[in-house]
Protein backbone atom coordinates (compact mmCIF):
# COMPACT_ATOMS: atom_id res chain seq x y z
CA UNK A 1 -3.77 32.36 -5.62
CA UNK A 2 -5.46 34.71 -8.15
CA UNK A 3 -8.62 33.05 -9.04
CA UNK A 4 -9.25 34.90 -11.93
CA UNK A 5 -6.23 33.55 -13.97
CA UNK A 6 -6.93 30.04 -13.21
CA UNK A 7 -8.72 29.24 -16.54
CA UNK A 8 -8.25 25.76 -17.09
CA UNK A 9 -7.85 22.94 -14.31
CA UNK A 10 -6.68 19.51 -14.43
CA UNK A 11 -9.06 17.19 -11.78
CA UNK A 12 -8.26 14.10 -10.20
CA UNK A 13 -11.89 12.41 -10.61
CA UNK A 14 -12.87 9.46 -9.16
CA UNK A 15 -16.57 9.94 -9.97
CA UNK A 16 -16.76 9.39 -5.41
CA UNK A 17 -18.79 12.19 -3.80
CA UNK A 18 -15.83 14.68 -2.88
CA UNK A 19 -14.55 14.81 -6.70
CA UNK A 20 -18.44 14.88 -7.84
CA UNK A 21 -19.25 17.50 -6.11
CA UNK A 22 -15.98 19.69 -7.02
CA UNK A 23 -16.91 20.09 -10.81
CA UNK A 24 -19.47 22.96 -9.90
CA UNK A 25 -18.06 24.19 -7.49
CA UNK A 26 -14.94 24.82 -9.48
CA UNK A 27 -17.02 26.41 -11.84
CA UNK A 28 -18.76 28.41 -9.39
CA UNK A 29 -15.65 29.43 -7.43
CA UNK A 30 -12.74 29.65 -9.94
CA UNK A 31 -14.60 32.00 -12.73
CA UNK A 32 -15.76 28.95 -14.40
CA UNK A 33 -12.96 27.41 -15.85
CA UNK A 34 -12.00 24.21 -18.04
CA UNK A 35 -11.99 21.40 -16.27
CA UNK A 36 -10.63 18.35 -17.57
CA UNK A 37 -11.30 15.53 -15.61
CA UNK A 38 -8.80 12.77 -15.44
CA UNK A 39 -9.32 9.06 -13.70
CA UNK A 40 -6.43 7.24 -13.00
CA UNK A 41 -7.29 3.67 -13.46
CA UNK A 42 -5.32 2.09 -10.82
CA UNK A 43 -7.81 -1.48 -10.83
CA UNK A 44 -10.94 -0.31 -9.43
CA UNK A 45 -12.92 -2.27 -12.07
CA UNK A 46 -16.76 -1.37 -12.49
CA UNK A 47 -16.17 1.85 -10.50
CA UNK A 48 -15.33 3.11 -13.62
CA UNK A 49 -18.06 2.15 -15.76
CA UNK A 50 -20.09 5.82 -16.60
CA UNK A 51 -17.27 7.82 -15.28
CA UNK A 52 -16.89 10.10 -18.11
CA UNK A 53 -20.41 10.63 -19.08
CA UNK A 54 -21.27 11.79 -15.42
CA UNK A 55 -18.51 14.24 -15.41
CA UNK A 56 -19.22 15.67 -18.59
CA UNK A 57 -23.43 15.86 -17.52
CA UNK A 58 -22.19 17.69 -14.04
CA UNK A 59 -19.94 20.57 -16.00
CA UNK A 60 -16.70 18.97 -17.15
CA UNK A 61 -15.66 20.17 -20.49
CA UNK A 62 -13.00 16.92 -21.25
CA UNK A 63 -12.28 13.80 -19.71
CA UNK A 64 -9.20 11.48 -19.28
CA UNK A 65 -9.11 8.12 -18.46
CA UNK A 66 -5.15 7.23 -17.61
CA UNK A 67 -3.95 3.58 -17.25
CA UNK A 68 -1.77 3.69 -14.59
CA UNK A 69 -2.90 -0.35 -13.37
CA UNK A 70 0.80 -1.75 -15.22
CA UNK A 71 3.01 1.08 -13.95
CA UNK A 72 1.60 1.09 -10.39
CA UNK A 73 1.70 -3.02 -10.04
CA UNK A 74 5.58 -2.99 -11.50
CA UNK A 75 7.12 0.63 -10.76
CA UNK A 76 5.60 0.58 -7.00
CA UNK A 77 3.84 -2.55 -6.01
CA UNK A 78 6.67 -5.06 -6.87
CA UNK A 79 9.19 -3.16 -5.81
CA UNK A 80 7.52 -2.23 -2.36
CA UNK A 81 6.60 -6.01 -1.92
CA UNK A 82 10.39 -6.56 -2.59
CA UNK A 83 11.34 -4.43 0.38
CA UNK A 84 8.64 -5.71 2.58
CA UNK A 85 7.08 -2.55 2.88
CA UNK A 86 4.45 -2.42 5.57
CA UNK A 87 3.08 0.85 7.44
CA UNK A 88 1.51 -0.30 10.90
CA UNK A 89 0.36 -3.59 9.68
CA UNK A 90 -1.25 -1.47 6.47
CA UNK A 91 -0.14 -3.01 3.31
CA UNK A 92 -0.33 0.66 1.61
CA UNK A 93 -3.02 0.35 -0.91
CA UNK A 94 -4.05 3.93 -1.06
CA UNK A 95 -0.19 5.04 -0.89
CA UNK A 96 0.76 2.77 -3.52
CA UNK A 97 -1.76 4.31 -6.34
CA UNK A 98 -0.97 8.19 -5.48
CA UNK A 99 2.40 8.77 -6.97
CA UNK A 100 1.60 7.47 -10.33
CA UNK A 101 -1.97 9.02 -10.72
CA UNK A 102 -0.45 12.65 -9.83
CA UNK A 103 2.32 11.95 -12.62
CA UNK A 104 -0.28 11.16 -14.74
CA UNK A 105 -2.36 14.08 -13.61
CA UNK A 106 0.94 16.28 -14.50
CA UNK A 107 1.17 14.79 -17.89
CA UNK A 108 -1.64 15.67 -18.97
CA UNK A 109 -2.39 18.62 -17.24
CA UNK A 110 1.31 19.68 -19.47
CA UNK A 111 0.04 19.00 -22.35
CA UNK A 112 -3.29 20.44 -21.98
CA UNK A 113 -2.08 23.86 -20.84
CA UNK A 114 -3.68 23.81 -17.95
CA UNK A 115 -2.80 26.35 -14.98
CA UNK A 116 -3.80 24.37 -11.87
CA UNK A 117 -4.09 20.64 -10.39
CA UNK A 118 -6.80 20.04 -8.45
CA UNK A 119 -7.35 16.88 -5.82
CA UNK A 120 -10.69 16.13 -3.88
CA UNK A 121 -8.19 14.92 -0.87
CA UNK A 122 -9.27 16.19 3.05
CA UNK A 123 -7.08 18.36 4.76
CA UNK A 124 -7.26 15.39 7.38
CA UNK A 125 -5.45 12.87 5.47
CA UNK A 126 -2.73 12.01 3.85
CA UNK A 127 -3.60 11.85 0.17
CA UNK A 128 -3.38 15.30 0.05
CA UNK A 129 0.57 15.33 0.72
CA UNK A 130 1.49 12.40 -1.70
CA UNK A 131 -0.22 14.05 -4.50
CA UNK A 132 1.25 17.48 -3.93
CA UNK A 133 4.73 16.04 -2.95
CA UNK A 134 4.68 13.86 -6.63
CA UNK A 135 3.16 16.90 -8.04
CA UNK A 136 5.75 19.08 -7.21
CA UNK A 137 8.22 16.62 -7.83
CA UNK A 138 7.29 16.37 -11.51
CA UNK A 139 5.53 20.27 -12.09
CA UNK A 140 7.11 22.61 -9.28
CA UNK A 141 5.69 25.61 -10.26
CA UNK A 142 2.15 24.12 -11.00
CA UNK A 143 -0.68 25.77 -8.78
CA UNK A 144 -2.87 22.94 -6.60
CA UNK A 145 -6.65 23.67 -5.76
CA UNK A 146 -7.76 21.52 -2.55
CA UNK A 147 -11.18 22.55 -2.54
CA UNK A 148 -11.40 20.88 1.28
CA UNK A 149 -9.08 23.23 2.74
CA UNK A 150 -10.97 26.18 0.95
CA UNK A 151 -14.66 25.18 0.90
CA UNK A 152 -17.37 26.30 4.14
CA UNK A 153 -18.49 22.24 4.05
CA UNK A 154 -17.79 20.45 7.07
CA UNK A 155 -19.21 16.73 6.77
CA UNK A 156 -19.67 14.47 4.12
CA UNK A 157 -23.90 14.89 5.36
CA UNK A 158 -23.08 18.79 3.90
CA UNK A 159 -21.46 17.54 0.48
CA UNK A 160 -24.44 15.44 0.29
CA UNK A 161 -26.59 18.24 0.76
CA UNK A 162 -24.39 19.95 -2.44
CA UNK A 163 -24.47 17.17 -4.94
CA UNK A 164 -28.61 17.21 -4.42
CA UNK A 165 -28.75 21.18 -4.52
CA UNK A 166 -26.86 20.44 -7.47
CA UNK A 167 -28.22 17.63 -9.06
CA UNK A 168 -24.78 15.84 -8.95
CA UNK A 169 -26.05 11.86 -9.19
CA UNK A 170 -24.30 9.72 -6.43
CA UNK A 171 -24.61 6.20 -6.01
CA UNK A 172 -24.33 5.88 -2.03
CA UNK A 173 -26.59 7.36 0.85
CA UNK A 174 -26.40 8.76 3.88
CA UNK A 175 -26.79 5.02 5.63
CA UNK A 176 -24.25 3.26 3.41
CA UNK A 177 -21.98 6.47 3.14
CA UNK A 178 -18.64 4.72 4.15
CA UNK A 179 -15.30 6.63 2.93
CA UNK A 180 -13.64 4.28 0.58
CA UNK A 181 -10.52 3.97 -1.65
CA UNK A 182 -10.29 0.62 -4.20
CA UNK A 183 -7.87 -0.53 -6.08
CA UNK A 184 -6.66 -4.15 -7.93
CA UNK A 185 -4.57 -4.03 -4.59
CA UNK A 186 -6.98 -3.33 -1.86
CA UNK A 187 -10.09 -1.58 -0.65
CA UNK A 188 -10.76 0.82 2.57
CA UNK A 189 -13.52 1.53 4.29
CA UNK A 190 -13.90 4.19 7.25
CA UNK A 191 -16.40 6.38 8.52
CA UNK A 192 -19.86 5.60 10.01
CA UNK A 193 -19.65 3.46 12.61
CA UNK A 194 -16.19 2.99 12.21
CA UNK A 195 -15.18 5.86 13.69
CA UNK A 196 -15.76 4.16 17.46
CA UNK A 197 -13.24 1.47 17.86
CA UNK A 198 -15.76 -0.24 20.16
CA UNK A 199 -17.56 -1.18 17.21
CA UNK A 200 -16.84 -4.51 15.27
CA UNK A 201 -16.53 -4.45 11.92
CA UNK A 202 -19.48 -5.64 9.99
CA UNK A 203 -17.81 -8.83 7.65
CA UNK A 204 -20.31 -10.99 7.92
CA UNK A 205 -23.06 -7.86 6.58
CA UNK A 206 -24.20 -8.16 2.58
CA UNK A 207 -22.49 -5.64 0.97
CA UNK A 208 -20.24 -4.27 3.44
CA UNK A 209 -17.23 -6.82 2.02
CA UNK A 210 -16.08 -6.76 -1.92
CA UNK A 211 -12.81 -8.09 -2.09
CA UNK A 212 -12.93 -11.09 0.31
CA UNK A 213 -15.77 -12.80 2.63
CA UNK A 214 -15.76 -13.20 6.50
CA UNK A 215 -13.44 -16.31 7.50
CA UNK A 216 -16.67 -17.82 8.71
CA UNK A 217 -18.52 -18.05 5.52
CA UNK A 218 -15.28 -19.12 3.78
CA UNK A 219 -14.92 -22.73 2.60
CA UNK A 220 -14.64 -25.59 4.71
CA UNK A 221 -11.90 -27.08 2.91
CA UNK A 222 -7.92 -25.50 2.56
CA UNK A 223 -6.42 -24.72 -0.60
CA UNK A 224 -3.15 -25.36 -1.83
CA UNK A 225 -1.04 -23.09 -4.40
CA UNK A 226 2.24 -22.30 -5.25
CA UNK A 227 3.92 -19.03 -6.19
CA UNK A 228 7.05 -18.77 -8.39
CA UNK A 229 9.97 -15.79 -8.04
CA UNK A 230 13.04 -14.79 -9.69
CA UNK A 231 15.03 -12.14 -8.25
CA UNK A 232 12.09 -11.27 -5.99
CA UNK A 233 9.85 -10.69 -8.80
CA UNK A 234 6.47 -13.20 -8.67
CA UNK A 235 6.71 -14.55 -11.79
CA UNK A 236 4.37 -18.00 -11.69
CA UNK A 237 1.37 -19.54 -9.98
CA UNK A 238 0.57 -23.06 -9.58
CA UNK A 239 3.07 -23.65 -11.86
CA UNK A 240 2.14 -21.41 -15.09
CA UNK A 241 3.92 -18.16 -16.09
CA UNK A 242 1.35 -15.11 -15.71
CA UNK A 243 1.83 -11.14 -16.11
CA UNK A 244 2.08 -8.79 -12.60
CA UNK A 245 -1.42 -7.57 -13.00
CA UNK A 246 -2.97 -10.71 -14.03
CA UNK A 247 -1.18 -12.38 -11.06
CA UNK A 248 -2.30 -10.33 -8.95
CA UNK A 249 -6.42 -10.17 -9.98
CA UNK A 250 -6.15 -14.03 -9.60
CA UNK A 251 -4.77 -14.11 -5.85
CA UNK A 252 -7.64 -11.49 -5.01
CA UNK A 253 -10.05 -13.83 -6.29
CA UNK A 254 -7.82 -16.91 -4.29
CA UNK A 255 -7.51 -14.70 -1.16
CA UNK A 256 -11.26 -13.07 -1.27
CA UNK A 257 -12.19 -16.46 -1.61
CA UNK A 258 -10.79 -17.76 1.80
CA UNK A 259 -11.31 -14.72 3.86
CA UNK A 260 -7.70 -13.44 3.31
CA UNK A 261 -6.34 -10.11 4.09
CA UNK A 262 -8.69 -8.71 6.36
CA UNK A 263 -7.20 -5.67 8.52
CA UNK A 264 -8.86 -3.36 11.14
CA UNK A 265 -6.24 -0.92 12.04
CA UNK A 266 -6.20 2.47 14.32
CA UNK A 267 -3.34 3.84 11.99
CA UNK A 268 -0.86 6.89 12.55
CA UNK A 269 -1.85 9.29 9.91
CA UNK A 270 1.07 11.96 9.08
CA UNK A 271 -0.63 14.97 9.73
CA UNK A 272 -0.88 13.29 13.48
CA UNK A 273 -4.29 11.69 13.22
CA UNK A 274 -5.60 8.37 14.45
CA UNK A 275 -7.68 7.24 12.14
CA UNK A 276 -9.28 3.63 12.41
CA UNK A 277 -9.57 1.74 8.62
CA UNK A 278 -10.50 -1.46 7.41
CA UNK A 279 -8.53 -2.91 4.64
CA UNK A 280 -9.16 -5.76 2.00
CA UNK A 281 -6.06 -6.99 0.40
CA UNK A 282 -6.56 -10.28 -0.36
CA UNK A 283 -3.99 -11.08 -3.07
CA UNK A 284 -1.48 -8.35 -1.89
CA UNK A 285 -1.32 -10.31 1.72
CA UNK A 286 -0.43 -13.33 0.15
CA UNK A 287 1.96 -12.18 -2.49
CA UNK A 288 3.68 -10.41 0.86
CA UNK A 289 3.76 -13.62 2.98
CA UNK A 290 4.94 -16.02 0.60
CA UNK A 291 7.84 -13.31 -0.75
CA UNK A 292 9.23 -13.20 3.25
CA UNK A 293 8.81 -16.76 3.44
CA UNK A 294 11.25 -17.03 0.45
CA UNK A 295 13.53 -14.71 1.62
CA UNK A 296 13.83 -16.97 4.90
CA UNK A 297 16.26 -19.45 3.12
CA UNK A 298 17.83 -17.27 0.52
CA UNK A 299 19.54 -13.56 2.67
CA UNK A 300 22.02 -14.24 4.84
CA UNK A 301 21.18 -13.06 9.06
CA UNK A 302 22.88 -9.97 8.78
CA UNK A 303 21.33 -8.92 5.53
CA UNK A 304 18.08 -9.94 6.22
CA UNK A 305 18.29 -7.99 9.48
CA UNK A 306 19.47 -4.86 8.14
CA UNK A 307 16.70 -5.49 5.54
CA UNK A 308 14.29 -5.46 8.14
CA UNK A 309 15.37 -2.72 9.80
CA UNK A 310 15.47 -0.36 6.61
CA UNK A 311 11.85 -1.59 5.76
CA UNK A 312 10.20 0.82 7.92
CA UNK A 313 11.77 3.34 6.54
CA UNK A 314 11.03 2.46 3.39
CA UNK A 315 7.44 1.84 4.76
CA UNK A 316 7.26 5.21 5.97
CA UNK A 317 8.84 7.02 2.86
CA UNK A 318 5.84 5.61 0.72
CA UNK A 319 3.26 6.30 3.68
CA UNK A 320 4.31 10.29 3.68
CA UNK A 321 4.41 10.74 0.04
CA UNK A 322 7.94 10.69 -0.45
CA UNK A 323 7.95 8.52 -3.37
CA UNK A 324 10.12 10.36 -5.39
CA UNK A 325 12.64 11.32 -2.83
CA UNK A 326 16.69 10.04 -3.01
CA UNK A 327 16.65 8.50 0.18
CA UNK A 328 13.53 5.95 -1.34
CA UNK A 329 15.45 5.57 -4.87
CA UNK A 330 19.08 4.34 -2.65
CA UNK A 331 16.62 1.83 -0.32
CA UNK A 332 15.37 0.27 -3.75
CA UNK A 333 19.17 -0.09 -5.05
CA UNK A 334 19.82 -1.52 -1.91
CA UNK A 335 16.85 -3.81 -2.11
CA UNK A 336 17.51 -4.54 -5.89
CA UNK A 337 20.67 -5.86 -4.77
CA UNK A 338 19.26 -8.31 -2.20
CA UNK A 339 17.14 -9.88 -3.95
CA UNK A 340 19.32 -11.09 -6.31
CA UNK A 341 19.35 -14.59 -5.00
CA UNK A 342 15.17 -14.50 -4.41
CA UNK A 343 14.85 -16.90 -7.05
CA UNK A 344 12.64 -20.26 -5.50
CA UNK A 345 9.00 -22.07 -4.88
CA UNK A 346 6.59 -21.08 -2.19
CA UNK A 347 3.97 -23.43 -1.10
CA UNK A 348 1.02 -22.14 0.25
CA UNK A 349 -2.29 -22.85 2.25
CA UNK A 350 -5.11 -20.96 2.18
CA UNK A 351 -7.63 -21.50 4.59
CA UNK A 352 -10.21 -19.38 6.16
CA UNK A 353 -8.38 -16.35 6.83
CA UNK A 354 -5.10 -18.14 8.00
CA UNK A 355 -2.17 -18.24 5.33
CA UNK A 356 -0.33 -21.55 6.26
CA UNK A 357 3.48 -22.20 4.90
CA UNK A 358 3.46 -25.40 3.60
CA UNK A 359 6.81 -25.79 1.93
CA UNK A 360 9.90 -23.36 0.35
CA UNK A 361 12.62 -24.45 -1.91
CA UNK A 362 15.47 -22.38 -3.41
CA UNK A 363 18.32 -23.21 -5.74
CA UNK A 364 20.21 -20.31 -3.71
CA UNK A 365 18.90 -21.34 -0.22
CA UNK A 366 21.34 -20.83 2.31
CA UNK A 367 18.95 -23.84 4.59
CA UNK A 368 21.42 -27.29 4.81
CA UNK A 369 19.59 -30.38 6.04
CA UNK A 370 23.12 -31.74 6.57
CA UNK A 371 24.15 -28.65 8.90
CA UNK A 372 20.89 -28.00 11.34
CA UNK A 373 20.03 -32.09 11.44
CA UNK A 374 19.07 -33.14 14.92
CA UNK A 375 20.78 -36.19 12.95
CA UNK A 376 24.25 -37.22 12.31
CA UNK A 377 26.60 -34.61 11.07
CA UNK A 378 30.21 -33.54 9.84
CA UNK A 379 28.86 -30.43 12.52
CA UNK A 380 31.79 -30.37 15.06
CA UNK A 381 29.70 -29.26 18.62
CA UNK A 382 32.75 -29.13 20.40
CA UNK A 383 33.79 -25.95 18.10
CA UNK A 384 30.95 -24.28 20.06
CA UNK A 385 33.27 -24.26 23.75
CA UNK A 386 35.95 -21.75 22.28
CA UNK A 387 33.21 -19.74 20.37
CA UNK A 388 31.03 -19.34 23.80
CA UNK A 389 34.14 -18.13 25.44
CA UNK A 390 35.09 -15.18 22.99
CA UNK A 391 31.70 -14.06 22.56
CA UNK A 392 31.10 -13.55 26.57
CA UNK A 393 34.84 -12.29 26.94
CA UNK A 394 32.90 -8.66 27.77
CA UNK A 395 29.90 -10.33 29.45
CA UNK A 396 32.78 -12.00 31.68
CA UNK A 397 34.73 -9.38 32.38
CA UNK A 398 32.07 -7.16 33.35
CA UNK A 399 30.67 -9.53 35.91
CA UNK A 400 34.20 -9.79 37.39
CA UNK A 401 34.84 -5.98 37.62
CA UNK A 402 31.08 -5.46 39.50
CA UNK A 403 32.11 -8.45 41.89
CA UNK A 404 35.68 -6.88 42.23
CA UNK A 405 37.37 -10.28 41.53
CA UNK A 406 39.12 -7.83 38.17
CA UNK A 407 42.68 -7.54 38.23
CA UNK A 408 43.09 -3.89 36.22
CA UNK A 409 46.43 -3.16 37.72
CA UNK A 410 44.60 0.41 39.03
CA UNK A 411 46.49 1.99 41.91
CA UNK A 412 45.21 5.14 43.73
């Protein structure tokens, strides 16, 4: 890449220590160009309060702040949820946000002009490859600057060492320095001491949780709620119509509440990594468990199996940044299609850390009382003999060939 004709650069800025840092040395390093620095607000509340005034006092000449919160919740979240989506036990909050904040990024970086994307992403992780792959998707010919895979710093310690050369403000030290990612689904945490497995998590620490509290300082008492759907879409809770986004804010304050959605995780990264996170996703882990509970009366076995089976691939196209990909577009027909009959209640208990089932009803649910009673029934049992006997037919015949008690009519 010709550094010289690089004159005006769109930047993914989240205001966090990699991005704050990248402003000067952009300008430093790419014959001081434009920047325009763009934050895609994906639900990370106060952590964007100031955002634009800091990039414009550390050498940004514009700033964008996209809302992305509606299209990430409905276009991605939902539809995700709806496949039962899950990476490794990761509920895919980081993975979730990526696709839409690099179409935004291309959107504007279009209609600015600009000659090159940038992204504060490691060459480590995987955020790098979902917001090239959605970049390229959407901009193929657009040039990407990933400042970590160009840069001489090693170690966050070093970028540290930057910002203060610098005079970049940061709000975190070198004691509290934890990598993190938030968003209104979840929040992440790694680094520090972390990065030894041996080493516990520190819930019950001030500060160290935002989304949720340790399970032992939650409430004493359970809480009950219900959660409406139609056609797999959460529509209702406790009873009262609510919007996607709103729905979701008020299950991470439910969740967070009770110690919900808690996950410490050694995780596969693509690029071949193990990387150990821990996760908040308070409302997300409920909106998940009462969804499968739901989908328990209303798919039939062999549907729900195959459904099962195709969600780690699903899973795994959203974890690798393959968003916008044909195979992931046919999985969400598919998935469209079964969830057509996802209409019912879920009844739910919350209670320090545990999500307890406490009752599902359908108008589509395939459960009958009348059928699976240990009761009284029209269910003939005796049906059960001939359907035994066809279904081991092979088993049967196998045993008799290995025990030579087979009459195959073979002759030497």
């Amino acid at each position: 890449m010709n550094k010289k004709s690089i004159n005006k650069v769109v930047l993914a800025y989240s205001g966090g220590l990699d991005t704050s840092i990248i402003i000067p040395w952009l300008k430093e390093n790419y014959n001081n160009p434009y920047i325009i620095a763009v934050s895609g607000n994906v639900g990370q509340a106060d952590e964007l309060e100031g955002l634009e005034e800091k990039a414009l006092k550390t050498g940004a000449d514009k700033y964008y702040a996209a809302d992305c919160t509606k299209e990430m919740v409905d276009e991605v979240i939902i539809p995700s949820m709806q496949a039962g989506a899950i990476y490794e036990d990761y509920l895919m909050g980081t993975a979730f946000a990526r696709p839409i904040i690099a179409k935004a990024l291309v959107e504007i970086a279009k209609a600015e002009g600009a000659d090159a994307i940038c992204h504060g992403c490691t060459g480590k992780g995987n955020d790098q490859v979902r917001f090239e792959l959605a970049i390229k998707h959407f901009a193929p010919d657009m040039k990407i600057i990933a400042p970590w895979r160009e840069w001489d710093i090693k170690s966050r310690d070093e970028e540290i060492d930057y910002a203060e050369a610098h005079n970049v403000p940061l709000k975190i030290n070198r004691e509290t320095n934890y990598s993190k990612d938030k968003n209104i689904w979840h929040l992440s945490h790694e680094g520090l001491d972390l990065e030894d497995p041996w080493n516990e998590p520190q819930y019950e620490k001030p500060g160290f949780l935002e989304m949720c509290v340790s399970p032992l300082e939650a409430p004493d008492s359970p809480e009950y709620i219900t959660l409406d759907f139609e056609q797999g879409v959460p529509v209702a809770l406790n009873g009262e119509k609510i919007d996607s986004v709103d729905l979701i804010w008020k299950l991470n304050e439910l969740g967070g509440k009770h110690g919900i959605g808690l996950l410490d995780i050694v995780e596969n990264r693509l690029v071949g990594i193990k990387c150990r996170g821990v996760y908040e996703t308070p409302g997300g882990t409920i909106l998940y468990e009462a969804h499968k509970a739901l989908e328990t009366i209303c798919l039939d076995k062999m549907t729900a199996h195959k459904k099962q089976e195709l969600s780690v691939c699903f899973a795994e196209l959203l974890y690798n940044g393959q968003w916008f990909t044909p195979l992931r577009k046919a999985l969400s027909a598919f998935v469209t299609e079964t969830q057509k009959t996802v209409t019912g209640t879920v009844k739910l208990k919350l209670y320090k850390g545990n999500i307890i089932k406490a009752g599902i009803k359908s108008p589509y649910s395939l459960y009958s009382e009348d059928i699976a009673t240990f009761g009284e029934s029209d269910y003939d049992q005796n049906q059960a003999t001939g359907f035994i006997n066809l279904w081991g037919l092979p088993t049967k015949v196998q045993a008799m060939l290995d025990q030579g008690l087979l009459n195959n009519n073979y002759h030497e």
